[in-house]
N, C-alpha and C. Protein backbone atom coordinates (compact mmCIF):
# COMPACT_ATOMS: atom_id res chain seq x y z
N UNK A 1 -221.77 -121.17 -93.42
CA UNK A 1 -220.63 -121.98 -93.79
C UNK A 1 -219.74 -122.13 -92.56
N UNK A 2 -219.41 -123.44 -92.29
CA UNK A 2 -218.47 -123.40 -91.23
C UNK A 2 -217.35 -123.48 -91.92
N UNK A 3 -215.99 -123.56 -91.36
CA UNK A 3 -214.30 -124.04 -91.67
C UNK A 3 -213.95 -124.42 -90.35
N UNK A 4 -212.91 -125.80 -90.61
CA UNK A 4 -212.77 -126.55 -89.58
C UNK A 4 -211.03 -126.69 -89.48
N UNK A 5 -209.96 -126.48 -89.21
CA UNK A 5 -208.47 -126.86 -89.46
C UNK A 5 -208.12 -127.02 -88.31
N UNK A 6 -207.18 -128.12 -88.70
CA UNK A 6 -206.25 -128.57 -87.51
C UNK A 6 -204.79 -128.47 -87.72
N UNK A 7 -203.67 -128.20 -86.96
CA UNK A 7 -202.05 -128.24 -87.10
C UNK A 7 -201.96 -128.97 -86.21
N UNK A 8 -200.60 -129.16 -86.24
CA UNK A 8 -199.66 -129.64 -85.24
C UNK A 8 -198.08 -128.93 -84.97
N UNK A 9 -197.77 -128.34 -83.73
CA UNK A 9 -197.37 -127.48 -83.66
C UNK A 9 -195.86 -128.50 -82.81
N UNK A 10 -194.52 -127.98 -82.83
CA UNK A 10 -194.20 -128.67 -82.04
C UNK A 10 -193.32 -127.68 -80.58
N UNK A 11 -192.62 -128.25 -80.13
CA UNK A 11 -192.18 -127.59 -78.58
C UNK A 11 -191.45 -125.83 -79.34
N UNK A 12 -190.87 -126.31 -80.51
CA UNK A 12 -190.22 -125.00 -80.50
C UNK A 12 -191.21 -123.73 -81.55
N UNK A 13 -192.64 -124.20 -81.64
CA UNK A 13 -193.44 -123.10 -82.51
C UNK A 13 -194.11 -122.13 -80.86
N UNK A 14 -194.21 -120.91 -81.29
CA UNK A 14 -195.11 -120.11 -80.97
C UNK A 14 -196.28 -119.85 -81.60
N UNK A 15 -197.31 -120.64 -81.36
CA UNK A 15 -198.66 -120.60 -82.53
C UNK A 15 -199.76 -119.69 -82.15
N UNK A 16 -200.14 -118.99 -83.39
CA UNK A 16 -201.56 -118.34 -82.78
C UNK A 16 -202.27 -118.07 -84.73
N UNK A 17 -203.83 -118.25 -84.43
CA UNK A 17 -204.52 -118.21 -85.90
C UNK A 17 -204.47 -116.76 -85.53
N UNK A 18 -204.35 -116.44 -87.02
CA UNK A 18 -204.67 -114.93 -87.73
C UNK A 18 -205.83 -115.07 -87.43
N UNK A 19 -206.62 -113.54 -87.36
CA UNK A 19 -208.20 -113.50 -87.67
C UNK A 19 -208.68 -113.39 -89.07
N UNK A 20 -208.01 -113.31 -89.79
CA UNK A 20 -208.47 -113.33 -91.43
C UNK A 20 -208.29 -114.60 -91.96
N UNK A 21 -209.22 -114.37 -93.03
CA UNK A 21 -208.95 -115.38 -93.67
C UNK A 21 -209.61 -115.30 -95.32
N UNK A 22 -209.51 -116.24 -96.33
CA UNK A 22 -209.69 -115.74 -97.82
C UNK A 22 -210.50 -116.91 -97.81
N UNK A 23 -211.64 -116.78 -98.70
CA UNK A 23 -213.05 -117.51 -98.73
C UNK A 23 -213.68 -117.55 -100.22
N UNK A 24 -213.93 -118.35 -101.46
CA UNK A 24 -214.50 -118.43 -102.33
C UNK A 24 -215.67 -118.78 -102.25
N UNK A 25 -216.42 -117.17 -102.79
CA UNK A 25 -217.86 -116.98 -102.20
C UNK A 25 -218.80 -116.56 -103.35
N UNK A 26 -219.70 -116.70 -103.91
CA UNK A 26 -220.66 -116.52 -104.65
C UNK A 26 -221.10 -114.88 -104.57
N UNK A 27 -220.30 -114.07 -104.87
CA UNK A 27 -220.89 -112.47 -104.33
C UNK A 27 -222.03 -111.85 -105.18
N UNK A 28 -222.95 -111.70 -104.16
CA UNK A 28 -224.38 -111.36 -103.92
C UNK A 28 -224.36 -109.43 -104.57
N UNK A 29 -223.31 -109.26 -104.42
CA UNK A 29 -223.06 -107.55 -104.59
C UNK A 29 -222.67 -107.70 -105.99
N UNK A 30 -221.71 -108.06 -106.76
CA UNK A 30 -221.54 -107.94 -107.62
C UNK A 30 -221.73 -108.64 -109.27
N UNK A 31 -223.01 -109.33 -108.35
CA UNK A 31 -223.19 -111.10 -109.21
C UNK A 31 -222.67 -111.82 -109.82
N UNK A 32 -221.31 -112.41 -109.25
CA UNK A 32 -220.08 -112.77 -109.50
C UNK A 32 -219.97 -114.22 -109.23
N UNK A 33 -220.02 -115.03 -109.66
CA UNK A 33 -219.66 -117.02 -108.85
C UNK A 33 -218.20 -117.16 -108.58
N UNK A 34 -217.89 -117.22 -107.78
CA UNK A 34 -216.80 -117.92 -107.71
C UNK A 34 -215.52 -116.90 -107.18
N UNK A 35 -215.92 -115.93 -105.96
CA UNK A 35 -214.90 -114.41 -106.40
C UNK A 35 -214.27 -114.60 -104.86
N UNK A 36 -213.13 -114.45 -104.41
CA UNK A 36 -212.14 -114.31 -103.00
C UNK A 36 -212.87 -113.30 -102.22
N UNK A 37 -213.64 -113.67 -100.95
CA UNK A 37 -213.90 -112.60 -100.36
C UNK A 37 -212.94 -112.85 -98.89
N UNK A 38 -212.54 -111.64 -98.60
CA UNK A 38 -211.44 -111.58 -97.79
C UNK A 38 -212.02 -111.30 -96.37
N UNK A 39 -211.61 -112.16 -95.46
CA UNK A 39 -212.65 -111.83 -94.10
C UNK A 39 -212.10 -111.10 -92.75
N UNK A 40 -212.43 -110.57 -92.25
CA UNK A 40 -211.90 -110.85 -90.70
C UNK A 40 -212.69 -110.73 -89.88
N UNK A 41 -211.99 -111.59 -88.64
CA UNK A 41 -212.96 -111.56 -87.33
C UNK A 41 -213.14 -110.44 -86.80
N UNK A 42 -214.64 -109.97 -86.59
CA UNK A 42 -214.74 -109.02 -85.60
C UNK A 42 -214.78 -107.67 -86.73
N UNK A 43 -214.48 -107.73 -88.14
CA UNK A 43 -215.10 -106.89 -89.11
C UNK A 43 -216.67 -107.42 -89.47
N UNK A 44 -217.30 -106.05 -89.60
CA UNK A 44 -219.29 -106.29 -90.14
C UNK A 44 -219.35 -106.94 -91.18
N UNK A 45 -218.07 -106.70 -92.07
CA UNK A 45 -218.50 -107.16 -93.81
C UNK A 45 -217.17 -108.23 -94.25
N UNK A 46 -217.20 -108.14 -95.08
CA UNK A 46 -216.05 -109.35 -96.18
C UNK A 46 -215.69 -108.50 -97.35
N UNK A 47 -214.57 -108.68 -97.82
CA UNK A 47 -214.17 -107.39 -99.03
C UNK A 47 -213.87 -108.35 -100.15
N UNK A 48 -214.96 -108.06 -100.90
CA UNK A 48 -214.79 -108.86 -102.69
C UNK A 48 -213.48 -108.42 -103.39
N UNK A 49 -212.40 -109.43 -103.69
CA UNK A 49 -211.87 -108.67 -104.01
C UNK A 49 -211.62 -108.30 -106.03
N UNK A 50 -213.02 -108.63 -106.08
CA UNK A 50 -213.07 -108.70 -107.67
C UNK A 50 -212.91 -106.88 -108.14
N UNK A 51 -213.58 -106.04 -107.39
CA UNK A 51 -213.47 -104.98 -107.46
C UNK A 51 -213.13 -104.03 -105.92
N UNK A 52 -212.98 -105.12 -104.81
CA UNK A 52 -212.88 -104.27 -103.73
C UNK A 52 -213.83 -103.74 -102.94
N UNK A 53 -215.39 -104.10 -103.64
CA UNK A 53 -216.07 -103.40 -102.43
C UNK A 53 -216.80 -104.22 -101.46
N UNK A 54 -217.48 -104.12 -100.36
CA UNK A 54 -218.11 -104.92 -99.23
C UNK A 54 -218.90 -105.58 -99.51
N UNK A 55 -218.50 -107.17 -99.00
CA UNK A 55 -219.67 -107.89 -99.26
C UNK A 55 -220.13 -108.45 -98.05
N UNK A 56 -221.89 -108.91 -98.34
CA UNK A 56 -222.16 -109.29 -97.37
C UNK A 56 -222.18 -110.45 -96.36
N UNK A 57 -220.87 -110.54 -96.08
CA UNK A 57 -220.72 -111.61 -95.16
C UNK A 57 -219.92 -111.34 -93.94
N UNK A 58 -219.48 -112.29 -92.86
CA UNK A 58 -219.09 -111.86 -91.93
C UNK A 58 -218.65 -113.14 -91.08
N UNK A 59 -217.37 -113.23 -90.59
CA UNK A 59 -216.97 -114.42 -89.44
C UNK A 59 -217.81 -113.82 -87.96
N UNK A 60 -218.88 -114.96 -88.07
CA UNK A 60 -219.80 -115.00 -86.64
C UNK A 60 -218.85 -116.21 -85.80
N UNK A 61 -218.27 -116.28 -85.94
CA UNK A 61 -217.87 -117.20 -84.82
C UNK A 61 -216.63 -117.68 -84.96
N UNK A 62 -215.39 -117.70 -83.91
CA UNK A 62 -214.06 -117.77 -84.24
C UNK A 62 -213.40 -118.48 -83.09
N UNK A 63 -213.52 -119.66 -83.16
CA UNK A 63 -213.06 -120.60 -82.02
C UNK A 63 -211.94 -121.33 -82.53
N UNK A 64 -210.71 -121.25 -81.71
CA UNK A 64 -209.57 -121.66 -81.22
C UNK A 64 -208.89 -122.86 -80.15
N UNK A 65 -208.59 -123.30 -80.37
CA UNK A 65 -208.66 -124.34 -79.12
C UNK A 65 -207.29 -125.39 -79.10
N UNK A 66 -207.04 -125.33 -78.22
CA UNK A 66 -204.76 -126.35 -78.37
C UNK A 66 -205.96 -127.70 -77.23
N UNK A 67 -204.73 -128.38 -77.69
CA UNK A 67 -205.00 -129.89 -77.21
C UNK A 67 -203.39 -131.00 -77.81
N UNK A 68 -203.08 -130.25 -76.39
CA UNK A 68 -201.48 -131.11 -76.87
C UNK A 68 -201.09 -129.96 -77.61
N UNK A 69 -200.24 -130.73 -78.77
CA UNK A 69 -199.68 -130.24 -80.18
C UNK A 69 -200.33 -129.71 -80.65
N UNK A 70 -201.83 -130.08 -80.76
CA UNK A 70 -202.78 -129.62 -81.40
C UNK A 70 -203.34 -128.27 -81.56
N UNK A 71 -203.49 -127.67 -82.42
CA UNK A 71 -204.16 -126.31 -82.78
C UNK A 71 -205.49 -126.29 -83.43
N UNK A 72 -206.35 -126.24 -83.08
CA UNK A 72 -207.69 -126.64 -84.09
C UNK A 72 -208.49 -124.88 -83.81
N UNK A 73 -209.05 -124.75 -85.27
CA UNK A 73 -209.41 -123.78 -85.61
C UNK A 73 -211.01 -123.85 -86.44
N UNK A 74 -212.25 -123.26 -85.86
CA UNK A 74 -213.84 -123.37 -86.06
C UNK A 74 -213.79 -122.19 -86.38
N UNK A 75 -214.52 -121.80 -87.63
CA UNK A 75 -215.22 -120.39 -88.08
C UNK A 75 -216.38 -120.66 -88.43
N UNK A 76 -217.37 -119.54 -88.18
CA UNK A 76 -218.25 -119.86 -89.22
C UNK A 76 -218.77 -118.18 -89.65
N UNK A 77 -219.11 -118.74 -91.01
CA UNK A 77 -219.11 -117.40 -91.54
C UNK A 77 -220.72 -117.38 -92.32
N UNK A 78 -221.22 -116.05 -91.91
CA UNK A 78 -222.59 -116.08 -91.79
C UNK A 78 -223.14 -115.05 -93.18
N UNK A 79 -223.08 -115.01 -94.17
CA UNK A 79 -223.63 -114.44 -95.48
C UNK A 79 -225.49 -113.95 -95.64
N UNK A 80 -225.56 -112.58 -96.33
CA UNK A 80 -226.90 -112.98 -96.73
C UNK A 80 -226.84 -113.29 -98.52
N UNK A 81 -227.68 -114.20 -98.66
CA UNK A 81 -227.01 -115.09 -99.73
C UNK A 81 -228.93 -114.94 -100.54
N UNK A 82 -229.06 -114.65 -102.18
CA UNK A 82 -230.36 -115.03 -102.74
C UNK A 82 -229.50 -115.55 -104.12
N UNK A 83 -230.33 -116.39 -104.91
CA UNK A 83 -230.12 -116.92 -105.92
C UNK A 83 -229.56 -116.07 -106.92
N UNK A 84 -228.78 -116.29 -107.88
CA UNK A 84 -228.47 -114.87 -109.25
C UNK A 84 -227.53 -115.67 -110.21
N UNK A 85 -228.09 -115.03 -111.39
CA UNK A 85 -227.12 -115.40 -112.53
C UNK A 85 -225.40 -114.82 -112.78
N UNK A 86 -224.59 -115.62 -113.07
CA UNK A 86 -223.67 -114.87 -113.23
C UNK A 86 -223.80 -113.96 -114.09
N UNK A 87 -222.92 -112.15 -113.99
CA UNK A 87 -223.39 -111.29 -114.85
C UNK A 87 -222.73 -111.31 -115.74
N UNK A 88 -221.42 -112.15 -115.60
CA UNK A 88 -220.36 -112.10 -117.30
C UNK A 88 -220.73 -113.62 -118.13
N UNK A 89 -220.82 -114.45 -116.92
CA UNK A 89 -220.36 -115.79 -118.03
C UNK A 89 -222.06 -115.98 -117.43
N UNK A 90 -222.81 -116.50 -119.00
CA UNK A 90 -224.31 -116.83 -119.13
C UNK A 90 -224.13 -118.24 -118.85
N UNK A 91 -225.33 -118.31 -117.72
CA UNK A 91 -225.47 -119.78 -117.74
C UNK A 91 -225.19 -120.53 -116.21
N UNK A 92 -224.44 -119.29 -115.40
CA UNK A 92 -223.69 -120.16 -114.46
C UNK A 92 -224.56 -119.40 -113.68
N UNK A 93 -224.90 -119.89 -112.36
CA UNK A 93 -225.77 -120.12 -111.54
C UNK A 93 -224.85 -120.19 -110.17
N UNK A 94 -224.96 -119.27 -108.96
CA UNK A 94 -224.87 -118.97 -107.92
C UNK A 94 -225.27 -119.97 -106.83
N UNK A 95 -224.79 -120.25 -105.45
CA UNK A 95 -225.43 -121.40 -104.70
C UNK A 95 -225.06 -120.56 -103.93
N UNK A 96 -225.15 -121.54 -102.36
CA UNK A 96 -225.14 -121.33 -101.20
C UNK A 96 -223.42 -121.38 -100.89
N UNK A 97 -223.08 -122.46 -101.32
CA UNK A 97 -221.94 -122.76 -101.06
C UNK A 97 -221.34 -122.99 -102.57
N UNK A 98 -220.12 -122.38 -102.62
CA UNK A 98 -219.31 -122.00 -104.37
C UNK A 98 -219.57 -123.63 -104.86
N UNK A 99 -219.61 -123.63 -106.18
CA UNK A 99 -219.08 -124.98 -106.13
C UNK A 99 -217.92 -125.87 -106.32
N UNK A 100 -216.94 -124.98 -106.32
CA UNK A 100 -215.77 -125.32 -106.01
C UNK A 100 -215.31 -124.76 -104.43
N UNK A 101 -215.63 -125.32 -103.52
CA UNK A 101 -215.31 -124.67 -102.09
C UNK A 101 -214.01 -124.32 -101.93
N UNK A 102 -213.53 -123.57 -101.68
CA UNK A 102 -211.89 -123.17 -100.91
C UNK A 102 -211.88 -122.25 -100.33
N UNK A 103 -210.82 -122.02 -99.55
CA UNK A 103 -210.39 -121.23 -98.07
C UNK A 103 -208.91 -121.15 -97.83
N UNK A 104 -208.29 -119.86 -97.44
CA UNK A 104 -206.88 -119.78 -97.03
C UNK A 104 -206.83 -119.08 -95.64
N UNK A 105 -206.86 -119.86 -94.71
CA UNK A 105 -206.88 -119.67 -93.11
C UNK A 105 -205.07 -119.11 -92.65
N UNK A 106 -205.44 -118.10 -92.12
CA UNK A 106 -203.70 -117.79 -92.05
C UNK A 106 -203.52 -117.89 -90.26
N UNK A 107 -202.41 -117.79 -90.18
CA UNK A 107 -201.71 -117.81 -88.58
C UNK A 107 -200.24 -117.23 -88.74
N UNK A 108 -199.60 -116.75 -87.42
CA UNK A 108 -198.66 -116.44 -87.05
C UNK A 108 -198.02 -116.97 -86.54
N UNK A 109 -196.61 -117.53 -86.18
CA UNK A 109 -195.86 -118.26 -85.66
C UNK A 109 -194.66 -117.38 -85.46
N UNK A 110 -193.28 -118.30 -83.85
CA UNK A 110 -192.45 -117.84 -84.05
C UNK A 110 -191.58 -119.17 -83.98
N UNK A 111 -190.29 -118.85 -83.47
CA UNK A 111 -189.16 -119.71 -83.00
C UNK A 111 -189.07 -119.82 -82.02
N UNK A 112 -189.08 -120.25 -81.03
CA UNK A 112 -188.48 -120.52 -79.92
C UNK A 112 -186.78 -120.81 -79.84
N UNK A 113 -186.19 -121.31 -80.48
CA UNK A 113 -184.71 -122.05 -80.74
C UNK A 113 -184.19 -120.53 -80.88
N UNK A 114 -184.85 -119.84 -82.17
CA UNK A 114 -184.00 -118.65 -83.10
C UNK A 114 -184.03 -117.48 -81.22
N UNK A 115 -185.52 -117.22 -80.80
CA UNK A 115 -185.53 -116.68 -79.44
C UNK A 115 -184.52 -117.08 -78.56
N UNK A 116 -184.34 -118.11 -78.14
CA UNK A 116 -183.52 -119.07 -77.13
C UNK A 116 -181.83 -118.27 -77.36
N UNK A 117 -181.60 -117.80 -78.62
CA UNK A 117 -180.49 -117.50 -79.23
C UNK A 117 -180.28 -116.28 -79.18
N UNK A 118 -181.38 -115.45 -78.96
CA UNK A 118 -180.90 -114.22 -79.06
C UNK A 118 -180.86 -113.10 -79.94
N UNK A 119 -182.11 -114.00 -81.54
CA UNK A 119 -182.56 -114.00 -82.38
C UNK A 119 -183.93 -112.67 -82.52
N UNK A 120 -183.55 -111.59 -82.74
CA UNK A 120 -184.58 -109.96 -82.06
C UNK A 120 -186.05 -110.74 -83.05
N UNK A 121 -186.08 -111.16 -84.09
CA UNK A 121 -186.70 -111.30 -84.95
C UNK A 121 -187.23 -112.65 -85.34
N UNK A 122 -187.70 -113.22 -83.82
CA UNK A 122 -188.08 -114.89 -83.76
C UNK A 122 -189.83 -114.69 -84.31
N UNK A 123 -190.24 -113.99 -84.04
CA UNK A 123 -192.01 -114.18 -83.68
C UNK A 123 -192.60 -113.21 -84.87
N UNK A 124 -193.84 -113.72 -85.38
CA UNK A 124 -194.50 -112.94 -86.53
C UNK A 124 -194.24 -113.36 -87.75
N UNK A 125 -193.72 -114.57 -88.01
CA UNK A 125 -193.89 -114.90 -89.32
C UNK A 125 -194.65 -115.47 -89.70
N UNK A 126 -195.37 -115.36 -90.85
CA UNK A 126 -196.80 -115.27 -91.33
C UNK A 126 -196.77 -116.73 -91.87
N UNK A 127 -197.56 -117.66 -91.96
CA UNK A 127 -198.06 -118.55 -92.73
C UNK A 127 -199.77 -119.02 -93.44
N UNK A 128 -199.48 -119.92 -94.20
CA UNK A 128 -201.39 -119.55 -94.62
C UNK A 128 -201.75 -121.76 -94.53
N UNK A 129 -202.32 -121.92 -94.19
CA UNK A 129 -203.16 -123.40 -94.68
C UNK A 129 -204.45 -123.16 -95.41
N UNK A 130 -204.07 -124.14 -96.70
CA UNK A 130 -204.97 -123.79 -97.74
C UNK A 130 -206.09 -125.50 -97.99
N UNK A 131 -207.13 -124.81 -98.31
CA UNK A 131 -208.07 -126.44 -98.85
C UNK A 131 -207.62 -126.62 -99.69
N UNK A 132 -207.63 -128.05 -100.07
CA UNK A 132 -206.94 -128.93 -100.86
C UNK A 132 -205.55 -129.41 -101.00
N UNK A 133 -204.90 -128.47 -100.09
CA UNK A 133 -203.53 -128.37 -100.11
C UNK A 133 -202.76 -130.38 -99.27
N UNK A 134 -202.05 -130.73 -99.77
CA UNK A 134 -201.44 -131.99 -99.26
C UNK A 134 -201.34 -131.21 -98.21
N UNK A 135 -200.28 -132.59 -97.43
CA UNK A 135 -200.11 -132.39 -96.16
C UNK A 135 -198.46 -131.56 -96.51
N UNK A 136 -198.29 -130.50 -95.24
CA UNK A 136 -197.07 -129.18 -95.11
C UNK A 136 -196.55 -129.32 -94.28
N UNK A 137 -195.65 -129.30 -93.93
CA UNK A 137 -194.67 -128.76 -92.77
C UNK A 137 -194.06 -127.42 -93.03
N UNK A 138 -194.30 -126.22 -92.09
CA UNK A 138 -193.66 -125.37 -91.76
C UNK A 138 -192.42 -125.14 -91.30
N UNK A 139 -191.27 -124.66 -91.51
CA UNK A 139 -190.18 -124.82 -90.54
C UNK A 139 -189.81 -123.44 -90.38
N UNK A 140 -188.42 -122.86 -89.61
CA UNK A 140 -188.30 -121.50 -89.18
C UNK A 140 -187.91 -121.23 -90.54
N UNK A 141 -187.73 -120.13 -91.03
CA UNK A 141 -186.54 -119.59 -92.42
C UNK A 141 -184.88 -118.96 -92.22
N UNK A 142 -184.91 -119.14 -90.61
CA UNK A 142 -183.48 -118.53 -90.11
C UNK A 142 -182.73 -119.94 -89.81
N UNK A 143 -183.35 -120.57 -89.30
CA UNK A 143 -182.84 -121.71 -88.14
C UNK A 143 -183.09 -122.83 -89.07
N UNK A 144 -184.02 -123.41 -89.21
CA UNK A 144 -185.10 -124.73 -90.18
C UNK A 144 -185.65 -125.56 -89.35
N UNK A 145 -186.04 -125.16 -88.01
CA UNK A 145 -186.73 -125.72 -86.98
C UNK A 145 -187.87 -126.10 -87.23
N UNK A 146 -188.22 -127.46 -87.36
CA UNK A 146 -189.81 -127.25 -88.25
C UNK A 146 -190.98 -126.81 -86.65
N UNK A 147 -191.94 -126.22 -87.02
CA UNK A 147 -192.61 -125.70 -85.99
C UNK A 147 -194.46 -125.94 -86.36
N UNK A 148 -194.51 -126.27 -87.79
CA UNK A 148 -195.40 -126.56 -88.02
C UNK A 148 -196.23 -127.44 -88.49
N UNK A 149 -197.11 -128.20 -88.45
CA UNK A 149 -197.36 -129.40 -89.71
C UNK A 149 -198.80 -129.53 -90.25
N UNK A 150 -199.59 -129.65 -91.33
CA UNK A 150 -200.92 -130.54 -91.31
C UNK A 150 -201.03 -130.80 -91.79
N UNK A 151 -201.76 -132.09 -91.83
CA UNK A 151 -201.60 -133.35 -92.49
C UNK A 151 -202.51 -132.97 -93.52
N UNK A 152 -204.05 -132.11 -93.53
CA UNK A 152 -204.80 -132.18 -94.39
C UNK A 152 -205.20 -130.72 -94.65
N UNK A 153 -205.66 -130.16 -95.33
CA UNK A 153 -206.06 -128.38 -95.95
C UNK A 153 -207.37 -128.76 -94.69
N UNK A 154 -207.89 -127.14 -94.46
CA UNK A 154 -208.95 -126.91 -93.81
C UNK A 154 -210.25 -127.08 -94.47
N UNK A 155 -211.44 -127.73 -93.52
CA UNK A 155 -212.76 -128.30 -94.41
C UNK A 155 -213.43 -127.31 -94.42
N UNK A 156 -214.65 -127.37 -95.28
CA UNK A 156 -215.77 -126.33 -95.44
C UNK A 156 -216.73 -127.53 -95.62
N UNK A 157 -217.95 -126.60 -94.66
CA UNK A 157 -219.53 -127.30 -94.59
C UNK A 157 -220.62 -126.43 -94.85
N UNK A 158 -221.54 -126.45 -95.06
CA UNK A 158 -222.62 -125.70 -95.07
C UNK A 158 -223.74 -126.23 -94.16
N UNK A 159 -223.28 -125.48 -93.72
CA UNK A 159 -224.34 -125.53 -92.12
C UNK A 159 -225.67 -125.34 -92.03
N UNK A 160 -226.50 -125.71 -91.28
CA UNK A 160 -228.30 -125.20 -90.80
C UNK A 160 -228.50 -123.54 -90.47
């Protein structure tokens, strides 16, 4: 599965992607359709969080990249994945990719303006971009500097 997001950041954001991120995944461990597995880069596994324990997946690849304003963000996340019935609700059937796809890609931001000021507590505030989500603007919560924007939620593909 890849995930693809883009922002737009402006002069007064300090931007950087979180390495985690939340993923609706078909879990293979607990024969579950449709369950939040919670990821991070540079962890072996993904944590189901239907009951909390490890599943098998993993962010293989975590590319970052500015262009201008621009913030664009590539994952891809690499599962071992076999066919299975769901074990509560009869009938429903497991894929490759959920069939309702979604993803909550998080990042960190600061102020620059609230910094500029003298502000101890400009940098580290958390935000998330979600699929499906309209288009957001971020702004500071001290100041109201907007620092963030995107126009569209982050995509999911299923890759070769």
């Amino acid at each position: 599965v890849e995930v693809t997001a883009r922002v737009t950041v402006t002069p007064a954001a300090h931007f950087v992607w979180s390495n985690r991120l939340d993923l609706v995944h078909d879990c293979l461990v607990c024969l579950r359709v449709g369950r939040v597995v919670q990821l991070r880069h540079g962890m072996p596994y993904g944590l189901c969080t239907g009951n909390e324990h490890p599943a098998p997946m993993r962010v293989s690849a975590f590319d970052a990249a500015e262009h201008g304003a621009e913030r664009r963000l590539r994952c891809r996340i690499t599962s071992w994945w076999a066919p299975f019935s769901d074990s509560v609700e009869a009938g429903v059937q497991a894929s490759e990719l959920s069939a309702e796809p979604w993803v909550r890609l998080h990042y960190r931001v600061g102020c620059h303006t609230c910094r500029d000021s003298g502000v101890g507590e400009w940098l580290g505030m958390e935000g998330a971009l979600e699929s499906g989500a309209a288009s957001a603007v971020s702004s500071c919560p001290r100041c109201g500097t907007a620092l963030v924007s995107a126009v569209a939620g982050p995509e999911i593909d299923l890759v070769g």
